[in-house]
Protein backbone atom coordinates (compact mmCIF):
# COMPACT_ATOMS: atom_id res chain seq x y z
CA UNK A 1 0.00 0.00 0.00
CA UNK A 2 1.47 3.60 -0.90
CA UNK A 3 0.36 6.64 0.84
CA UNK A 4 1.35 10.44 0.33
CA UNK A 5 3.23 11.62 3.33
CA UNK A 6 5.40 15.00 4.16
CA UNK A 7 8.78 14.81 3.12
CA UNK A 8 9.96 16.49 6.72
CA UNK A 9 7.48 14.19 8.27
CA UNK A 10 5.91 10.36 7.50
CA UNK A 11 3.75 10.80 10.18
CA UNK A 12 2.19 13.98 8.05
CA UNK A 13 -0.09 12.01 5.55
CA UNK A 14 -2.03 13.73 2.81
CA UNK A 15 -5.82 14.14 2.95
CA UNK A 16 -8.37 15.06 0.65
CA UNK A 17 -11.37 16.98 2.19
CA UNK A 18 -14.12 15.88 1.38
CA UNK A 19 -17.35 18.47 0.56
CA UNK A 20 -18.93 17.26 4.33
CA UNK A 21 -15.77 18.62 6.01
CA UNK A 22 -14.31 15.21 6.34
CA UNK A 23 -10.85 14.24 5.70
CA UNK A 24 -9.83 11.10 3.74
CA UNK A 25 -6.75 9.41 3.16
CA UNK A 26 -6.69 7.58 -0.18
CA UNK A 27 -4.56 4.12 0.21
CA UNK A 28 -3.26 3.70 -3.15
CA UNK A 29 -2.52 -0.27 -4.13
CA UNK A 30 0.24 0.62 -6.81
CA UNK A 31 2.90 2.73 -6.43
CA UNK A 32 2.84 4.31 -10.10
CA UNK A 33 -0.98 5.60 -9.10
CA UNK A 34 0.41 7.55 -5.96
CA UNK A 35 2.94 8.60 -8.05
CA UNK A 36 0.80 9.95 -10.82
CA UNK A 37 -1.68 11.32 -8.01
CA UNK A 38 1.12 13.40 -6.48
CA UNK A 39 2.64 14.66 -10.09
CA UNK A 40 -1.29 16.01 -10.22
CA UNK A 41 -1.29 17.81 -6.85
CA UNK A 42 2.43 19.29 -7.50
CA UNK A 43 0.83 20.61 -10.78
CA UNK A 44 -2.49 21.78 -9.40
CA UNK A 45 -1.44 23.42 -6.29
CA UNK A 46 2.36 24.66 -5.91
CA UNK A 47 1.18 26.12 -2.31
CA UNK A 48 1.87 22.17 -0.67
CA UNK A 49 4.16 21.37 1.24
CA UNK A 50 7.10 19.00 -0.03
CA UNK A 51 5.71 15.84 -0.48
CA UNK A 52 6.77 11.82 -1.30
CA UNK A 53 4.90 8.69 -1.98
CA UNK A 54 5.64 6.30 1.00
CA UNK A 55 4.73 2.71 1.21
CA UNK A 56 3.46 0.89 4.28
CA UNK A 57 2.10 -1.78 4.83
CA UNK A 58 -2.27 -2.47 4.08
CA UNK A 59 -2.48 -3.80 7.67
CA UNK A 60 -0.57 -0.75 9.80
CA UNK A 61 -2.63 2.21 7.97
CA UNK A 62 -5.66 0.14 8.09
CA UNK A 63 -5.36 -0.28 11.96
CA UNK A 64 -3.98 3.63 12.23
CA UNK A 65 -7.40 4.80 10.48
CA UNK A 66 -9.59 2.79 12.32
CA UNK A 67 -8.28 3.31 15.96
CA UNK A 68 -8.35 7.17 14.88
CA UNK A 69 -11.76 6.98 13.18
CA UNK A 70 -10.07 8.45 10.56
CA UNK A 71 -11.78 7.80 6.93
CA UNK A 72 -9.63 6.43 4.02
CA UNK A 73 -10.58 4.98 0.40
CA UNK A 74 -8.33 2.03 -1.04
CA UNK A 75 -7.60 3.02 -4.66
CA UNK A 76 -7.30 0.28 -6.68
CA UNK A 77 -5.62 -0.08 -10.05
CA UNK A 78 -8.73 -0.07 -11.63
CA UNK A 79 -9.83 3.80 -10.01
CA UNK A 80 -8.91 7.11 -11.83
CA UNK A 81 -8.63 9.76 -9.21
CA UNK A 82 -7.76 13.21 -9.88
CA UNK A 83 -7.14 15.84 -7.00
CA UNK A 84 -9.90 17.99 -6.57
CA UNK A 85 -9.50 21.75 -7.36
CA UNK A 86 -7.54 23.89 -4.96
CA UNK A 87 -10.19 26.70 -3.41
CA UNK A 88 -7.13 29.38 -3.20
């Protein structure tokens, strides 16, 4: 499983917001779609912070989320995500 973390900090994954106010993490199942997903954000948004694809493993984030109640969406190879639209 690959996430997007802070480059100063793995422990500072990236969210998306969701329109309720939520925050998910997307849990990406190939490395190349994290990639891609983070060449978008770069693109759409200079204003992040540095940032790298990290992988961990499905079981550790899965457990983090849950005993945080924290939302996250597995991305699959078969999903096409694109970042949504910075509100700057």
């Amino acid at each position: 499983m690959f996430i997007i973390t802070l480059k100063s900090r793995e422990d500072g994954v990236y969210s998306v917001l969701a329109e309720n106010g939520e925050h998910i993490i997307p849990l990406f199942e190939e490395e190349d779609d994290a990639d891609r997903y983070l060449n978008l954000l770069e693109i759409e948004d200079s204003d992040y912070p540095p940032m790298r694809v990290s992988s961990i493993d499905e079981d550790v984030i899965i457990r983090a989320c849950t005993e945080r109640s924290q939302k996250y969406s597995i991305i699959t190879s078969d999903d096409f995500i694109i970042p949504p639209k910075s509100t700057s």
